[in-house]
PDB file of N, CA and C in Angstrom:
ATOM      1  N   UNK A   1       0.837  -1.178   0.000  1.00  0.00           N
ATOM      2  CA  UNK A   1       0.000   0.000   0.000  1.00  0.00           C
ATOM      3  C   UNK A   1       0.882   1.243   0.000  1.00  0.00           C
ATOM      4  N   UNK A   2       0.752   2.189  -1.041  1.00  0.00           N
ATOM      5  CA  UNK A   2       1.407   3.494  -1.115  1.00  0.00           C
ATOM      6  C   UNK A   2       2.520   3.264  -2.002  1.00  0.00           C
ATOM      7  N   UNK A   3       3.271   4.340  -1.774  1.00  0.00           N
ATOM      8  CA  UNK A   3       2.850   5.769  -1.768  1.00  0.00           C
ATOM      9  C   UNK A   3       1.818   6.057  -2.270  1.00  0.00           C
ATOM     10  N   UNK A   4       1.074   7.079  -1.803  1.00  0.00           N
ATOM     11  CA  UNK A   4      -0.153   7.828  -2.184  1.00  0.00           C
ATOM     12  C   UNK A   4       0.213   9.127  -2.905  1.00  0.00           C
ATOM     13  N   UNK A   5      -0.482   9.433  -3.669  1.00  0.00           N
ATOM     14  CA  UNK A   5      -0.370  10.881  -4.130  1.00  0.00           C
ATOM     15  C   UNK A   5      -1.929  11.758  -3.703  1.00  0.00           C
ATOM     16  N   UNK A   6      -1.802  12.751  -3.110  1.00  0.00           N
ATOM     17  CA  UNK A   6      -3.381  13.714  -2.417  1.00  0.00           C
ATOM     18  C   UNK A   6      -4.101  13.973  -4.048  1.00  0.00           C
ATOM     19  N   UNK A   7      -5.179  13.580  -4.491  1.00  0.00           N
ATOM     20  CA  UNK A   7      -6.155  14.183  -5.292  1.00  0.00           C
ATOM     21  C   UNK A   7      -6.472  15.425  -4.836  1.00  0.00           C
ATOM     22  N   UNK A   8      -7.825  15.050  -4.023  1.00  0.00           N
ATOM     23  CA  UNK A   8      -8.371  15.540  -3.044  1.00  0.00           C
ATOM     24  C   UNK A   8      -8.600  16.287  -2.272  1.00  0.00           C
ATOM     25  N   UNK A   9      -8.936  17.041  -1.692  1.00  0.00           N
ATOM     26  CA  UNK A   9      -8.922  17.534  -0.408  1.00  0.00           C
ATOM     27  C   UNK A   9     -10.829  18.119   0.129  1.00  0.00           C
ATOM     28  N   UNK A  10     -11.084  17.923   0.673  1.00  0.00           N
ATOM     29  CA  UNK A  10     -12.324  18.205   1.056  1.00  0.00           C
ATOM     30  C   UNK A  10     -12.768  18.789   2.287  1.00  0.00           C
ATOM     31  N   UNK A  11     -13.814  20.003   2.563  1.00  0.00           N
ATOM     32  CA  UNK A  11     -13.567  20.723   3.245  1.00  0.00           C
ATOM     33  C   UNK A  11     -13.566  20.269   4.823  1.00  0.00           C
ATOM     34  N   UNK A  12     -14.322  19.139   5.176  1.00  0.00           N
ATOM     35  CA  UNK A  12     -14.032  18.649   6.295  1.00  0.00           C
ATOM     36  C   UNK A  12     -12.792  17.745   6.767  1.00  0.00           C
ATOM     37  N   UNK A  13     -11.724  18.084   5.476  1.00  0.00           N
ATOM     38  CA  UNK A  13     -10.401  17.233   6.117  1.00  0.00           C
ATOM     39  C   UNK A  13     -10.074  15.878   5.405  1.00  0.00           C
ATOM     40  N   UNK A  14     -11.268  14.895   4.512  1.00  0.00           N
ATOM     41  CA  UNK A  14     -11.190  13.879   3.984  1.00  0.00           C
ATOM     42  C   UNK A  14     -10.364  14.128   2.969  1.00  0.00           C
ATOM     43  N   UNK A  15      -9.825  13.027   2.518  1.00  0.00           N
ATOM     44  CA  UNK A  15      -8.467  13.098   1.023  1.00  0.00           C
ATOM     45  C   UNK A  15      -9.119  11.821   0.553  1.00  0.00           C
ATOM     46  N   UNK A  16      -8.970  12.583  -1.320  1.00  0.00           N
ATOM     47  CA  UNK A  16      -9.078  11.154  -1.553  1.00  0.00           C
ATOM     48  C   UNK A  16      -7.768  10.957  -2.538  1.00  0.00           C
ATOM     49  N   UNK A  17      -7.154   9.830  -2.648  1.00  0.00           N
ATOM     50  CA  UNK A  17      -5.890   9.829  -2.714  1.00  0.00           C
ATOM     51  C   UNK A  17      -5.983   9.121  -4.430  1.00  0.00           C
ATOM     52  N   UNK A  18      -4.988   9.094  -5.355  1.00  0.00           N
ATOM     53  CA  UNK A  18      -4.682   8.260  -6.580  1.00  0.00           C
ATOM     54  C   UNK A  18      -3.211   7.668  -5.925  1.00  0.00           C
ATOM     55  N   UNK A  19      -3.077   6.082  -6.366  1.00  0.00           N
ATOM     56  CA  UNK A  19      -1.515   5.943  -7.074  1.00  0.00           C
ATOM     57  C   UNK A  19      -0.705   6.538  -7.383  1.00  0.00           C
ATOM     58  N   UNK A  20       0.640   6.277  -7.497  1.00  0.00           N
ATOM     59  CA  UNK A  20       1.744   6.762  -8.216  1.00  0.00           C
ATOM     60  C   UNK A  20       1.487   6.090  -9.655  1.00  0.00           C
ATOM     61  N   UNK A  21       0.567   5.139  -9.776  1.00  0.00           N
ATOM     62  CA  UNK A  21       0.407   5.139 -11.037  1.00  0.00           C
ATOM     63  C   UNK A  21      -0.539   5.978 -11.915  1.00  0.00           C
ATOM     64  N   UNK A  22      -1.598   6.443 -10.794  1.00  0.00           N
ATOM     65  CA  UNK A  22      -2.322   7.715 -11.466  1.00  0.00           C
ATOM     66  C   UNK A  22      -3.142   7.200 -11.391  1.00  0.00           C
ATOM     67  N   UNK A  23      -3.795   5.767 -10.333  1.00  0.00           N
ATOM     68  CA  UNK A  23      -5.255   5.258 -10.882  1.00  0.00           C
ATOM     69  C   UNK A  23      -5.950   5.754  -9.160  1.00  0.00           C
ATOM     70  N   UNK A  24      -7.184   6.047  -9.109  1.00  0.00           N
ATOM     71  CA  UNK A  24      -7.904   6.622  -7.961  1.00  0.00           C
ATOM     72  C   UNK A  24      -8.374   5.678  -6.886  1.00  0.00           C
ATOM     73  N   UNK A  25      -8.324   5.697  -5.774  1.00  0.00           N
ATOM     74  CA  UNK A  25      -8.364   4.799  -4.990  1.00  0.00           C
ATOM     75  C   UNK A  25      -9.731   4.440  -4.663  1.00  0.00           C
ATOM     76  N   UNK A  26     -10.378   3.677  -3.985  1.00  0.00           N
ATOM     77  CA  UNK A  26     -12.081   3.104  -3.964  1.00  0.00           C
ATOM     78  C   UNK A  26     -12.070   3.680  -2.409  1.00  0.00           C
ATOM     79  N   UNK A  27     -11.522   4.166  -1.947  1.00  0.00           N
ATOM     80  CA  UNK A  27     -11.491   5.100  -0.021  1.00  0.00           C
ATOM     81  C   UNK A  27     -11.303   6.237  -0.198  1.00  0.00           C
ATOM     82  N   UNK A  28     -11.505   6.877   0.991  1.00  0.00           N
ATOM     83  CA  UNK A  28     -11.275   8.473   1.326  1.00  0.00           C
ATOM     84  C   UNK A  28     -10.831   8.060   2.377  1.00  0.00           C
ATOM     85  N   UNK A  29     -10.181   9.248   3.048  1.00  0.00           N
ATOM     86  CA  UNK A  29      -9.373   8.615   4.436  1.00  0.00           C
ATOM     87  C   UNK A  29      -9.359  10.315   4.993  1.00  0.00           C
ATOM     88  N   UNK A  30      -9.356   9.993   6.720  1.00  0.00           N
ATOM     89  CA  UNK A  30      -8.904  11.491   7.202  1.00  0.00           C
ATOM     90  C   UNK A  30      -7.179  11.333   6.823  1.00  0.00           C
ATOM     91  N   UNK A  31      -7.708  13.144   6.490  1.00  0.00           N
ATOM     92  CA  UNK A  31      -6.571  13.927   6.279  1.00  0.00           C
ATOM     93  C   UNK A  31      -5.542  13.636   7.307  1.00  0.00           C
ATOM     94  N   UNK A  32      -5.891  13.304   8.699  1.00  0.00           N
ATOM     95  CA  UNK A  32      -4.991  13.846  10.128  1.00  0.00           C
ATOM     96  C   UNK A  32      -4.196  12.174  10.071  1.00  0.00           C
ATOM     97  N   UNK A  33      -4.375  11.230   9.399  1.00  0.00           N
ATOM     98  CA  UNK A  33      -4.409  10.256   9.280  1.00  0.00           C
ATOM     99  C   UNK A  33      -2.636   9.299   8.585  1.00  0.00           C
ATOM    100  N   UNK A  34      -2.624  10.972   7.902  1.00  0.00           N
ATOM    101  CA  UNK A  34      -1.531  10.776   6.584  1.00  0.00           C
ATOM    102  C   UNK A  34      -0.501  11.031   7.194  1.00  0.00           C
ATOM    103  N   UNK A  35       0.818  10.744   6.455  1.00  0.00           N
ATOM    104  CA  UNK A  35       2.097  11.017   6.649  1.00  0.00           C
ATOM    105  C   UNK A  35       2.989  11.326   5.635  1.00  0.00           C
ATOM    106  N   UNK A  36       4.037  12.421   5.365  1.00  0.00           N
ATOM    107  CA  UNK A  36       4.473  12.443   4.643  1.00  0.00           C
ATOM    108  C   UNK A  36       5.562  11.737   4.058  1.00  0.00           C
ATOM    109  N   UNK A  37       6.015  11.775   2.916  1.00  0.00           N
ATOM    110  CA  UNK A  37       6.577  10.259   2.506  1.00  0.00           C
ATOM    111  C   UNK A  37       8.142  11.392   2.414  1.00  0.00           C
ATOM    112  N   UNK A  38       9.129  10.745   2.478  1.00  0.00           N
ATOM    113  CA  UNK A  38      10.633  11.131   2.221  1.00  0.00           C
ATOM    114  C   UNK A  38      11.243  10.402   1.551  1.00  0.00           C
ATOM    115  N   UNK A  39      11.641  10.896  -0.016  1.00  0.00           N
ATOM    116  CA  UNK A  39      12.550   9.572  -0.396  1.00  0.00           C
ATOM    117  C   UNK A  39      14.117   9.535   0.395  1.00  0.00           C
ATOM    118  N   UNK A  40      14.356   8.644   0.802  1.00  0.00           N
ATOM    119  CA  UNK A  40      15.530   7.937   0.889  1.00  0.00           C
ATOM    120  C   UNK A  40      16.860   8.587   0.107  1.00  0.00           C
ATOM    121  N   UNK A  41      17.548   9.562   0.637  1.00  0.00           N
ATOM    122  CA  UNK A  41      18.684  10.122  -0.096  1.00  0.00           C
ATOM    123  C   UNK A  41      20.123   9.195  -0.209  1.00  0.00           C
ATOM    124  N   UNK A  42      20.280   9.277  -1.408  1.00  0.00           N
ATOM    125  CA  UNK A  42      21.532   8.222  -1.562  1.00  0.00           C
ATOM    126  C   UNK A  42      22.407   9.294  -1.393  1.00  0.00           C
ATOM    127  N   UNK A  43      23.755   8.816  -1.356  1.00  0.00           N
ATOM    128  CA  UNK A  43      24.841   9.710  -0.887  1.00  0.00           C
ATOM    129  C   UNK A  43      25.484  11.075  -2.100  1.00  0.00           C
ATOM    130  N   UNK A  44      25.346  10.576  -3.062  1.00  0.00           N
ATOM    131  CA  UNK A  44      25.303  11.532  -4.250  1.00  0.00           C
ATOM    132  C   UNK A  44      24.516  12.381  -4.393  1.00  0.00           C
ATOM    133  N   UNK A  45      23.122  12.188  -4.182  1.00  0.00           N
ATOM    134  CA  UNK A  45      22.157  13.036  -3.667  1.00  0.00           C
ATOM    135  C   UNK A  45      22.175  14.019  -3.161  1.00  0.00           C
ATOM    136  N   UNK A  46      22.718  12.998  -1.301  1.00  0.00           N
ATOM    137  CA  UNK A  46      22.683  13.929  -0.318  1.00  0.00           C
ATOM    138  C   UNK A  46      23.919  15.309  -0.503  1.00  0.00           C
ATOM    139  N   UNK A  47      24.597  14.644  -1.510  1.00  0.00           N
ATOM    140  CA  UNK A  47      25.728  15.696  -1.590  1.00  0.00           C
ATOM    141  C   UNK A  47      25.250  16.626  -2.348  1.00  0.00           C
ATOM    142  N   UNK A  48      24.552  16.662  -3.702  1.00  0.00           N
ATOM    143  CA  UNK A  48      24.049  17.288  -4.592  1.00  0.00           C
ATOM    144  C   UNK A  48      23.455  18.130  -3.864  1.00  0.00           C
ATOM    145  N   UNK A  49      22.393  17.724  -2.918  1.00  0.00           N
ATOM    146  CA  UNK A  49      21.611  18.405  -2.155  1.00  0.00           C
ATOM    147  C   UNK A  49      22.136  19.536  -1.491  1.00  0.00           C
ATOM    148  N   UNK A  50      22.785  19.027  -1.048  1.00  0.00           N
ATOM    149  CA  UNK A  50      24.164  20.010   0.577  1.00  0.00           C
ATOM    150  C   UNK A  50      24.369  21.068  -0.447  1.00  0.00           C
ATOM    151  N   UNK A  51      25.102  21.002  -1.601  1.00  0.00           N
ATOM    152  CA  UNK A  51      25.662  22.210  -2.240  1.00  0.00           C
ATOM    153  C   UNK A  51      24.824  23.414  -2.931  1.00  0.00           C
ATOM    154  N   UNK A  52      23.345  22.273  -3.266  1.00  0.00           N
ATOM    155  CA  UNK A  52      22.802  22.948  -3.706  1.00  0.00           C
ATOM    156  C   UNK A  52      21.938  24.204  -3.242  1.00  0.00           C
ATOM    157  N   UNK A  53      21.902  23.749  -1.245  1.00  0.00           N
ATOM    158  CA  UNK A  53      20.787  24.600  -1.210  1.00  0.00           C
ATOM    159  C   UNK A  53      21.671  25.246   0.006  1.00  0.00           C
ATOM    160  N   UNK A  54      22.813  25.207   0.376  1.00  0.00           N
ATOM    161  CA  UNK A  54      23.671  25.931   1.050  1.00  0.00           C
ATOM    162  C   UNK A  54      24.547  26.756   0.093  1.00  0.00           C
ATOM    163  N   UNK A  55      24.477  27.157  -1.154  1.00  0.00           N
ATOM    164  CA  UNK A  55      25.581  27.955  -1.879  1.00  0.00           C
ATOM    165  C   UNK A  55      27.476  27.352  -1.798  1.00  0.00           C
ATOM    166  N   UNK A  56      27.594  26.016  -1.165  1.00  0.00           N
ATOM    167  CA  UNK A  56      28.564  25.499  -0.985  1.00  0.00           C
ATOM    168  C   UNK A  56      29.182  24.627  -2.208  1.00  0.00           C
ATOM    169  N   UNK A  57      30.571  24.584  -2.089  1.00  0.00           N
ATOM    170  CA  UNK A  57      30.925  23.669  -3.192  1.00  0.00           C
ATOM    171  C   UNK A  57      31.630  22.607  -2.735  1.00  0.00           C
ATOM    172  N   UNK A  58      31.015  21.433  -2.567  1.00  0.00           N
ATOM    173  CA  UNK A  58      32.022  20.408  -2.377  1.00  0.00           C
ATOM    174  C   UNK A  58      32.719  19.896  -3.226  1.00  0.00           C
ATOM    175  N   UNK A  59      34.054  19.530  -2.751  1.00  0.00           N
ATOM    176  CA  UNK A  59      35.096  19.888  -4.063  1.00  0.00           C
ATOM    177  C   UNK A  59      35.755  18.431  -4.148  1.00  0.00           C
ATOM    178  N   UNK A  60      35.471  17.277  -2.922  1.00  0.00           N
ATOM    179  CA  UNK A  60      35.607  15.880  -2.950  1.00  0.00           C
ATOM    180  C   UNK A  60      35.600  15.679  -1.257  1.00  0.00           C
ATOM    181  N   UNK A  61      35.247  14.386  -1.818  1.00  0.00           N
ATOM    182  CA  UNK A  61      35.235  13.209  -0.299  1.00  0.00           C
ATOM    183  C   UNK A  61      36.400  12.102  -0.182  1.00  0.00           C
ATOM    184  N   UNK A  62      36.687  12.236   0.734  1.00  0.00           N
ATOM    185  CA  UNK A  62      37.560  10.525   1.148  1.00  0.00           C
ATOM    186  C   UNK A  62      36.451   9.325   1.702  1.00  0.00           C
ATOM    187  N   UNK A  63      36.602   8.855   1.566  1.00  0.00           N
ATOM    188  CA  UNK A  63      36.044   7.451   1.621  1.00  0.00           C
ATOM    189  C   UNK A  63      36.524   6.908   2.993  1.00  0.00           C
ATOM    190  N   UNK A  64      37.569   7.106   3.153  1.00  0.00           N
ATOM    191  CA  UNK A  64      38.859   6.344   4.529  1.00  0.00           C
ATOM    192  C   UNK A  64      39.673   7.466   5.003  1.00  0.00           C
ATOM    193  N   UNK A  65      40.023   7.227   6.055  1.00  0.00           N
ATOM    194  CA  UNK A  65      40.908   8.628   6.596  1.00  0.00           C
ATOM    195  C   UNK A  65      42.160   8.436   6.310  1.00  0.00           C
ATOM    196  N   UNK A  66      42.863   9.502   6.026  1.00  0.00           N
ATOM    197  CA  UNK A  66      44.126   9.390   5.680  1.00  0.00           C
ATOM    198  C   UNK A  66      45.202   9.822   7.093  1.00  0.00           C
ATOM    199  N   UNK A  67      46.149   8.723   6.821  1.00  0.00           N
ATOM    200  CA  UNK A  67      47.146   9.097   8.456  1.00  0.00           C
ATOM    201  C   UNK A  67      48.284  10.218   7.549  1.00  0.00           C
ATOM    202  N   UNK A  68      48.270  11.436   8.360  1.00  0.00           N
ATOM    203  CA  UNK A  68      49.341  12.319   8.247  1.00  0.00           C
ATOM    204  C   UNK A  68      50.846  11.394   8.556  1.00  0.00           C
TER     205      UNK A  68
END
């Protein structure tokens, strides 16, 4: 079951939700009910991410520490 994507929204709080494939679900569900979904950042990502939304440039990683 899920991810869900919100159609929906209705004024007392009910959602009615479609697939990620885009097909509509046969329920409505409370709104207070839901959770938001997070994909899973892989490490390339998370790096992409870091630079992107801090103005930073990461310029490389070590993998293993290096002995001076």
């Amino acid at each position: 079951m899920g991810p869900y994507e919100v159609d929906t929204v209705f004024d007392n709080g009910t959602v009615r939700l479609i697939t990620i494939d885009g097909n509509h679900t046969s329920f409505l569900v409370n709104g207070h009910c839901l959770n938001l979904y997070h994909h899973p950042a892989s490490r390339d990502g998370f790096i992409k991410h870091l630079s992107d939304s801090s103005g930073l440039m990461v310029v490389g990683i070590k993998d293993t520490p290096t002995l001076l």
